[in-house]
C-alpha atoms as a PDB file:
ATOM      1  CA  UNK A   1     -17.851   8.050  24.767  1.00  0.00           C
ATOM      2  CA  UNK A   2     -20.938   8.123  22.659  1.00  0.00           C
ATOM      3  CA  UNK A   3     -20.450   9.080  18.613  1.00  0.00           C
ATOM      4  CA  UNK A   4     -20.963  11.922  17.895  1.00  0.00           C
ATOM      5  CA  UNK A   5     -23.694  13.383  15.185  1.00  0.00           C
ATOM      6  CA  UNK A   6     -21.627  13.946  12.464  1.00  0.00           C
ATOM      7  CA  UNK A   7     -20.033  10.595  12.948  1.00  0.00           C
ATOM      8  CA  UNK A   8     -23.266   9.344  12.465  1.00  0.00           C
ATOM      9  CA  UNK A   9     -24.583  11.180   9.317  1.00  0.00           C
ATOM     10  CA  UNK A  10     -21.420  10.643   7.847  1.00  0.00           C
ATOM     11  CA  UNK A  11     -22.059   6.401   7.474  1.00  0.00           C
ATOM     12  CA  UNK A  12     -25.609   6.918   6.275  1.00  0.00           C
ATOM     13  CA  UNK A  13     -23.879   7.943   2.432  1.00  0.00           C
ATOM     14  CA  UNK A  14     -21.542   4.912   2.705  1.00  0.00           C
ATOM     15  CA  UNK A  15     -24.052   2.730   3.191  1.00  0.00           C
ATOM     16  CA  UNK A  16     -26.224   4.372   1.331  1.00  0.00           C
ATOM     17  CA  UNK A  17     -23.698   4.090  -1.971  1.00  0.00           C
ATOM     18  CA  UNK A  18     -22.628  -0.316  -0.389  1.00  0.00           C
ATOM     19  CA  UNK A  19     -26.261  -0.926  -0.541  1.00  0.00           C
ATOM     20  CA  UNK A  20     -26.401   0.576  -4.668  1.00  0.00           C
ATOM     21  CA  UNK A  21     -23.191  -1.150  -5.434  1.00  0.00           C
ATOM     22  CA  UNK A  22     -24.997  -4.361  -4.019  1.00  0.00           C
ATOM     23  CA  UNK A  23     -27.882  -3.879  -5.736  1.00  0.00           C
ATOM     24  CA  UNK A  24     -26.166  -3.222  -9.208  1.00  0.00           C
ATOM     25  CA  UNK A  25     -24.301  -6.178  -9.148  1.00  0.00           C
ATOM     26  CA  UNK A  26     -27.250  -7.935  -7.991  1.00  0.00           C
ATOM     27  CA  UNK A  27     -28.676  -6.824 -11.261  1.00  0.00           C
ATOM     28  CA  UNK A  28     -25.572  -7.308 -13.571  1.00  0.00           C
ATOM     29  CA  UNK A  29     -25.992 -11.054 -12.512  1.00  0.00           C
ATOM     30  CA  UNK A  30     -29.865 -11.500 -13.323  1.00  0.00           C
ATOM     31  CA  UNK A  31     -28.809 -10.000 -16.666  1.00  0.00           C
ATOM     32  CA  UNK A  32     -25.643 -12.679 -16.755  1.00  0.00           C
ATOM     33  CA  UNK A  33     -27.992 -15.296 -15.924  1.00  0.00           C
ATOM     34  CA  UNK A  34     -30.723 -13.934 -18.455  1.00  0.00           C
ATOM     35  CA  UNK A  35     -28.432 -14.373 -21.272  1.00  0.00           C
ATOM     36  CA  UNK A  36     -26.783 -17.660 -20.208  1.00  0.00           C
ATOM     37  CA  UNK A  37     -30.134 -19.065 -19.912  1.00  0.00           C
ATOM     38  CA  UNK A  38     -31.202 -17.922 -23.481  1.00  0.00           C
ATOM     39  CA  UNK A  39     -27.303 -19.220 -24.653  1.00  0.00           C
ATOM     40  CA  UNK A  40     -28.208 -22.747 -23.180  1.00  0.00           C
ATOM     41  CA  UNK A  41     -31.764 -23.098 -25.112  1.00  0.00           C
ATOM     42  CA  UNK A  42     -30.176 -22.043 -27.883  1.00  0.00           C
ATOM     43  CA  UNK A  43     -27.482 -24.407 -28.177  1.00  0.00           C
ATOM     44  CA  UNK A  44     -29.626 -27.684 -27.281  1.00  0.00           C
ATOM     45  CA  UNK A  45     -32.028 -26.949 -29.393  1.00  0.00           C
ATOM     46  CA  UNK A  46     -29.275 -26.916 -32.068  1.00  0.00           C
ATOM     47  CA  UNK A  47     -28.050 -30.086 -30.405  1.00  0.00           C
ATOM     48  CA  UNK A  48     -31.642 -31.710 -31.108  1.00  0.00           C
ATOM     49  CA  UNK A  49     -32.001 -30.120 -34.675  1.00  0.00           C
ATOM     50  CA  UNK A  50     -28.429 -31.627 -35.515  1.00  0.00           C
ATOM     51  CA  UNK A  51     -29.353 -35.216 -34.239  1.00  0.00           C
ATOM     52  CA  UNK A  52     -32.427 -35.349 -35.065  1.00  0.00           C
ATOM     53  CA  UNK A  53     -31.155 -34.263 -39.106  1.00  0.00           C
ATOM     54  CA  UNK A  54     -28.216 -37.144 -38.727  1.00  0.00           C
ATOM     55  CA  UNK A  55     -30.739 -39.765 -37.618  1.00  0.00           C
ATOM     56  CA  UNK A  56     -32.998 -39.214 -40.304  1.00  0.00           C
ATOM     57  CA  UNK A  57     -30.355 -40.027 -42.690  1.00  0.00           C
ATOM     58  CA  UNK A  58     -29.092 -42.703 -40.636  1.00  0.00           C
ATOM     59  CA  UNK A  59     -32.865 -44.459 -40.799  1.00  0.00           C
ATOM     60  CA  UNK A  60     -32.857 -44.082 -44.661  1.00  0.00           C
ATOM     61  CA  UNK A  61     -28.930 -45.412 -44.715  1.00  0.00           C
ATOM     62  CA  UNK A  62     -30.433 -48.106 -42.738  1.00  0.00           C
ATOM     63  CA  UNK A  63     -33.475 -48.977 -45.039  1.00  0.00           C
ATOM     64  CA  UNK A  64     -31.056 -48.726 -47.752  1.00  0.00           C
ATOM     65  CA  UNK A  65     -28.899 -51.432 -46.566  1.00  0.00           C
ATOM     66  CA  UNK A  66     -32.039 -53.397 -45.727  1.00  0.00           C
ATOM     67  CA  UNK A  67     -33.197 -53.430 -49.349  1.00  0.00           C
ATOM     68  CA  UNK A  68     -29.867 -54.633 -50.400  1.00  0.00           C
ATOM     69  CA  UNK A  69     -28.718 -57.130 -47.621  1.00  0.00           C
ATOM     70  CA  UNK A  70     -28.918 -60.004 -50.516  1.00  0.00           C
ATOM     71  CA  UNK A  71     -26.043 -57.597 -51.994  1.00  0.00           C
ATOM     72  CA  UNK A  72     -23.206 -57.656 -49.535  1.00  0.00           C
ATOM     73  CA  UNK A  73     -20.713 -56.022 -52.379  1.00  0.00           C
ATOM     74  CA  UNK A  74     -22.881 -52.705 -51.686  1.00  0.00           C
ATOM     75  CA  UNK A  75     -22.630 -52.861 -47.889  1.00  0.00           C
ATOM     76  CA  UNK A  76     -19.758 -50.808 -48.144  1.00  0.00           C
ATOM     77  CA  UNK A  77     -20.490 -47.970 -49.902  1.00  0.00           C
ATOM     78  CA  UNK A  78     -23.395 -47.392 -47.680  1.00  0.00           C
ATOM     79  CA  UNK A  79     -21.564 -47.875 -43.995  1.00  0.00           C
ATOM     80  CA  UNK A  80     -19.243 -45.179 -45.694  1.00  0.00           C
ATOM     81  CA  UNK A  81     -22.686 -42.542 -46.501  1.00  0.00           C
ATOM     82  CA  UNK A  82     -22.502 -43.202 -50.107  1.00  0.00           C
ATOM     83  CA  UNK A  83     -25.549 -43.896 -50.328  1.00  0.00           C
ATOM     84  CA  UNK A  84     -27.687 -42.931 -54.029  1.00  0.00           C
ATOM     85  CA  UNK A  85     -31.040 -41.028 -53.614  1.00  0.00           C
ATOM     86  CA  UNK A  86     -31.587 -40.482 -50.103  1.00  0.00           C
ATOM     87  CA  UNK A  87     -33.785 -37.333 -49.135  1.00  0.00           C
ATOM     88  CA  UNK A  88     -32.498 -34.132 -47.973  1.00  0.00           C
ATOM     89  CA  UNK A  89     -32.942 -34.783 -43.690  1.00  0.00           C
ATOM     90  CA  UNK A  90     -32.889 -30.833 -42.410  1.00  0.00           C
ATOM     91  CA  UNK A  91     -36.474 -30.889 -42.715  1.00  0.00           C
ATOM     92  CA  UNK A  92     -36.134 -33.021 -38.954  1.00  0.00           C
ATOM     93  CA  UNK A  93     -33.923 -30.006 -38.000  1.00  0.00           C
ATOM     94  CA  UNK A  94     -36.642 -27.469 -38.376  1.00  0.00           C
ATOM     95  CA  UNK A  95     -39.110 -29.776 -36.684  1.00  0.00           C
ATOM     96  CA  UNK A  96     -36.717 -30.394 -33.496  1.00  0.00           C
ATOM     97  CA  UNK A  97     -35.418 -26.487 -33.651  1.00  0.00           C
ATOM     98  CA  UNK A  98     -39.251 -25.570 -33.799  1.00  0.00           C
ATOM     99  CA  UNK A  99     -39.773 -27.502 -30.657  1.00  0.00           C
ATOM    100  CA  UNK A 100     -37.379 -25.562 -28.373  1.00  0.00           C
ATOM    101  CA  UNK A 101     -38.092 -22.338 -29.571  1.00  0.00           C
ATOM    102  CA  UNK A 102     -35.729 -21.800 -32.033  1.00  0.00           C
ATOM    103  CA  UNK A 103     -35.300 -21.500 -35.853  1.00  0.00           C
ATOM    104  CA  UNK A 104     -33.013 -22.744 -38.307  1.00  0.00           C
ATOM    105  CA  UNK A 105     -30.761 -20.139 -40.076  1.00  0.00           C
ATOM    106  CA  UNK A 106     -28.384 -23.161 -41.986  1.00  0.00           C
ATOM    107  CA  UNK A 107     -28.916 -26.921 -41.981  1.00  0.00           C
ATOM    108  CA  UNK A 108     -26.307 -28.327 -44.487  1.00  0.00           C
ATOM    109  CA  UNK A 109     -24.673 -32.074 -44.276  1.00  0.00           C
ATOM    110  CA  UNK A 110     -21.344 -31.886 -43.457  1.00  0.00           C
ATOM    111  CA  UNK A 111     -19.514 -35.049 -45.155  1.00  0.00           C
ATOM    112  CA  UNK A 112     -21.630 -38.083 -46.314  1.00  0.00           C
ATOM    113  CA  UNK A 113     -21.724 -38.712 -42.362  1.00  0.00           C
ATOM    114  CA  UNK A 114     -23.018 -35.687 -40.856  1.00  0.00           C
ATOM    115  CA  UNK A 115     -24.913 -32.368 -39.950  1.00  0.00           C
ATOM    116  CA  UNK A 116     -23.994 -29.403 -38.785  1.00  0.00           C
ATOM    117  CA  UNK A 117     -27.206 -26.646 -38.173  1.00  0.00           C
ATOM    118  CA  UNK A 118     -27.327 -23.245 -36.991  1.00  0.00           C
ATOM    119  CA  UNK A 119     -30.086 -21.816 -35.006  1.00  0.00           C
ATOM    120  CA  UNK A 120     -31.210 -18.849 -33.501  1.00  0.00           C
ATOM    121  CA  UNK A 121     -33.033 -18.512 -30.469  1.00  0.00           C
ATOM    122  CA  UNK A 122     -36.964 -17.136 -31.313  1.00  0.00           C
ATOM    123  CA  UNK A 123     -36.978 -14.893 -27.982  1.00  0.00           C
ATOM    124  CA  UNK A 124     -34.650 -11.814 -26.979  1.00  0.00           C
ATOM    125  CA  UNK A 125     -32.544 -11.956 -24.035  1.00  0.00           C
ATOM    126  CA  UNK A 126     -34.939  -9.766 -22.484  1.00  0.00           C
ATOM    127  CA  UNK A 127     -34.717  -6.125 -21.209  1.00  0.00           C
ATOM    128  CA  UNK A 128     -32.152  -5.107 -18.380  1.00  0.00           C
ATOM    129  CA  UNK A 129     -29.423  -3.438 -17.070  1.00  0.00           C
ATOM    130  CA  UNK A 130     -27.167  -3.873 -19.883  1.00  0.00           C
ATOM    131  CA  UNK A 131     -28.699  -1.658 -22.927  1.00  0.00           C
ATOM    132  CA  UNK A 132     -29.779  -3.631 -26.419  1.00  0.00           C
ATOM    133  CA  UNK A 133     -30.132  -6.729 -24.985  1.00  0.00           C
ATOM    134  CA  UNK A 134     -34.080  -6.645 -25.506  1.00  0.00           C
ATOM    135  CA  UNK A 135     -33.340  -7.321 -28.968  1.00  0.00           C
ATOM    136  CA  UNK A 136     -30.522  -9.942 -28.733  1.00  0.00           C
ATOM    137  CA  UNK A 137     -30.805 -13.151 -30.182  1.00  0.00           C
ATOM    138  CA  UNK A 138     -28.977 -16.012 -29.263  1.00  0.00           C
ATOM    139  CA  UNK A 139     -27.236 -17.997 -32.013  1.00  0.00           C
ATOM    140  CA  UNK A 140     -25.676 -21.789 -31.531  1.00  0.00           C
ATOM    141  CA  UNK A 141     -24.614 -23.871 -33.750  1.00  0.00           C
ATOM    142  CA  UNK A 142     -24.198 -28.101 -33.567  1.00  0.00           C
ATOM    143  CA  UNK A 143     -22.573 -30.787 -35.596  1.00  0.00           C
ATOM    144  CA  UNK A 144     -24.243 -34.422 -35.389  1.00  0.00           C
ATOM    145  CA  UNK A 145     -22.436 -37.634 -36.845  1.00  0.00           C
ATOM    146  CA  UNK A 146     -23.238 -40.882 -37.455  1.00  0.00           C
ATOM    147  CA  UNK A 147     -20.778 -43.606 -36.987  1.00  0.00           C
ATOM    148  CA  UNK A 148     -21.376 -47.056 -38.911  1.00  0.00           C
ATOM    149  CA  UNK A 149     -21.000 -50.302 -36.018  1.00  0.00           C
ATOM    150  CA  UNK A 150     -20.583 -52.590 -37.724  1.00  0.00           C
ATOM    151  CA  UNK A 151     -17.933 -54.535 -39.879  1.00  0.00           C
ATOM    152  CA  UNK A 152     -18.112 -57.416 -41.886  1.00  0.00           C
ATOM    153  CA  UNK A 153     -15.720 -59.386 -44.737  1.00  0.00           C
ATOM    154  CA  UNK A 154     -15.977 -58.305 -48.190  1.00  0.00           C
ATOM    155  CA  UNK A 155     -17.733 -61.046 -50.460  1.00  0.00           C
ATOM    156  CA  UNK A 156     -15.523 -62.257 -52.921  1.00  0.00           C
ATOM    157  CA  UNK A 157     -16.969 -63.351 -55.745  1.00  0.00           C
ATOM    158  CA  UNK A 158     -20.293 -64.723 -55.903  1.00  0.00           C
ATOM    159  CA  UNK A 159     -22.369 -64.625 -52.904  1.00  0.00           C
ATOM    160  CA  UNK A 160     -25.821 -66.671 -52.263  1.00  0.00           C
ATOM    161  CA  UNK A 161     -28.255 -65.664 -49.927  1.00  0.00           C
ATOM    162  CA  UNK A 162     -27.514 -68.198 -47.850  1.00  0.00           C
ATOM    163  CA  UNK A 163     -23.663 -67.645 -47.710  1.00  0.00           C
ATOM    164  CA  UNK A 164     -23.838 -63.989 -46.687  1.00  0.00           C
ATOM    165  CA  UNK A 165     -21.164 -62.603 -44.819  1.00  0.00           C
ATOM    166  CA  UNK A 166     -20.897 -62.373 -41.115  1.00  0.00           C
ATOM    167  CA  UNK A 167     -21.685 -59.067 -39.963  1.00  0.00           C
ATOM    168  CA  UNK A 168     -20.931 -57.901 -35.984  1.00  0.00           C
ATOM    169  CA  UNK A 169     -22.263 -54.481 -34.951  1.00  0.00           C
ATOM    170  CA  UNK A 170     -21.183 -53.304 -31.413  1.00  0.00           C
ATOM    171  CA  UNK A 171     -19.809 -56.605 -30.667  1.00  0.00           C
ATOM    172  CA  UNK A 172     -23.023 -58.650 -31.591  1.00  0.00           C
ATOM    173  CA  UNK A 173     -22.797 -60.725 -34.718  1.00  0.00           C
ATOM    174  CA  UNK A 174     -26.051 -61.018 -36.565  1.00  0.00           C
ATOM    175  CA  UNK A 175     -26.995 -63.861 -38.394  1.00  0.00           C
ATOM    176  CA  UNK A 176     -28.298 -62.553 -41.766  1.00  0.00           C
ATOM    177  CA  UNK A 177     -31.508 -63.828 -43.519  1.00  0.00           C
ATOM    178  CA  UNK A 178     -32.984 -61.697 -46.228  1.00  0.00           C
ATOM    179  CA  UNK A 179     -36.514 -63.717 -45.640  1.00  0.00           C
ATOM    180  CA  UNK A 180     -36.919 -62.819 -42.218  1.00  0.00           C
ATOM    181  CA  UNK A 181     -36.430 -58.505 -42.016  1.00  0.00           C
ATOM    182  CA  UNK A 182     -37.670 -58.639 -38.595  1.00  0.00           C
ATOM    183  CA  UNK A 183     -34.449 -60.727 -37.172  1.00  0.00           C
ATOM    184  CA  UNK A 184     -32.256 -58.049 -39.269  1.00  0.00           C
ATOM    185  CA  UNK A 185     -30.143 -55.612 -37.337  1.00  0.00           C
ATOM    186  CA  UNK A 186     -32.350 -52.180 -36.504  1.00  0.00           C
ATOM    187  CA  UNK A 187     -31.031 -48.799 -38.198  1.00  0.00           C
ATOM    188  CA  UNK A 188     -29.358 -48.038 -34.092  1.00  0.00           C
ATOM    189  CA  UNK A 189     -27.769 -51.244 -34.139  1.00  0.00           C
ATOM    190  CA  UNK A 190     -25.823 -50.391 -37.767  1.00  0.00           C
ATOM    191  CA  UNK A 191     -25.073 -47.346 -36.893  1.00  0.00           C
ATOM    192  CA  UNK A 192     -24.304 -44.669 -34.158  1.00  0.00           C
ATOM    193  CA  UNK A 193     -25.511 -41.175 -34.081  1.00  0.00           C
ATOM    194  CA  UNK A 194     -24.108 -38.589 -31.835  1.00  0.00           C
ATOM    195  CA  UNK A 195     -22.988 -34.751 -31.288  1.00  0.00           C
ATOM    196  CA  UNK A 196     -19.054 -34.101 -32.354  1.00  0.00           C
ATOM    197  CA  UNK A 197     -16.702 -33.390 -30.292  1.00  0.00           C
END
């Protein structure tokens, strides 16, 4: 028995109203997917600003230590970031935020060992089916640390040049001479810089 008409002209608005559900969700995804996109440049260029800040300051740690190798009763306080007179490092945050589209809204260090930044992505999410999100932002935000590797006796007492203490970084122990800077340990071997958990 064959269908009749009505039969017939009564699928048509099903699939008429299937094929606009399909399409609507079709676009509810792209605009998903828009903002996720826009989320993820956000947040690594945050990621970048934040390391890149940390190992700035790590590299001056490291040239501070370098000027006072002969002075192993200093080492300490700068493995612990105590560091006197080092320069202000979120200007490498801007630089690395700039980079991937993004700008730094806070860059601040976040104990002597660390940088947290805030950034906001430079382009909307874009138009679409979801109303205001043309002029969305998105925001992220990353914390970079650096980690001293290496360990070493405190000097007591009086300590010559040649009678400096033994210092091991990431298993490796260095044998120190203050005459020769290019067989001293690089700023990456003294110390670690990475994203927090």
């Amino acid at each position: 028995m064959c269908p009749s008409r009505s039969d017939t002209g009564q699928a048509f608005p099903i699939y008429i109203t299937v094929v606009a559900g399909l399409l609507f969700l079709a676009f509810a995804y792209l605009a998903v997917g828009q903002a996720a996109t826009n989320r993820n440049g956000a947040q690594t260029a945050a990621d970048a600003a934040a390391l890149a800040a940390a190992q700035e300051s790590r590299d001056q740690l490291a040239g501070e230590w370098l000027e006072n190798v002969g002075d192993p009763a200093s080492w300490e306080a700068i493995f612990d970031g105590g560091a006197t007179g080092l320069d202000d490092s979120c200007w490498r945050a801007n630089q690395l935020a700039a980079q991937n589209n993004a700008q730094v809204d806070a860059c601040e260090q976040d104990g002597p060992l660390g940088y947290r930044v805030e950034v906001t992505a430079d382009e909307p999410v874009g138009e679409s089916i979801v109303p205001g999100t043309e002029n969305r932002y998105a925001h992220a935000t990353a914390t970079a640390v650096i980690d001293p590797s290496c360990t070493f006796d405190p000097p007591e007492g009086t300590v010559e040049d040649d009678a400096l203490p033994r210092l091991m970084c990431n298993d490796q122990y260095w044998h120190l001479d203050p005459d020769d800077p290019l067989e001293l340990p690089k700023p990456e071997d003294l110390f670690d810089v990475h994203l927090a958990d």
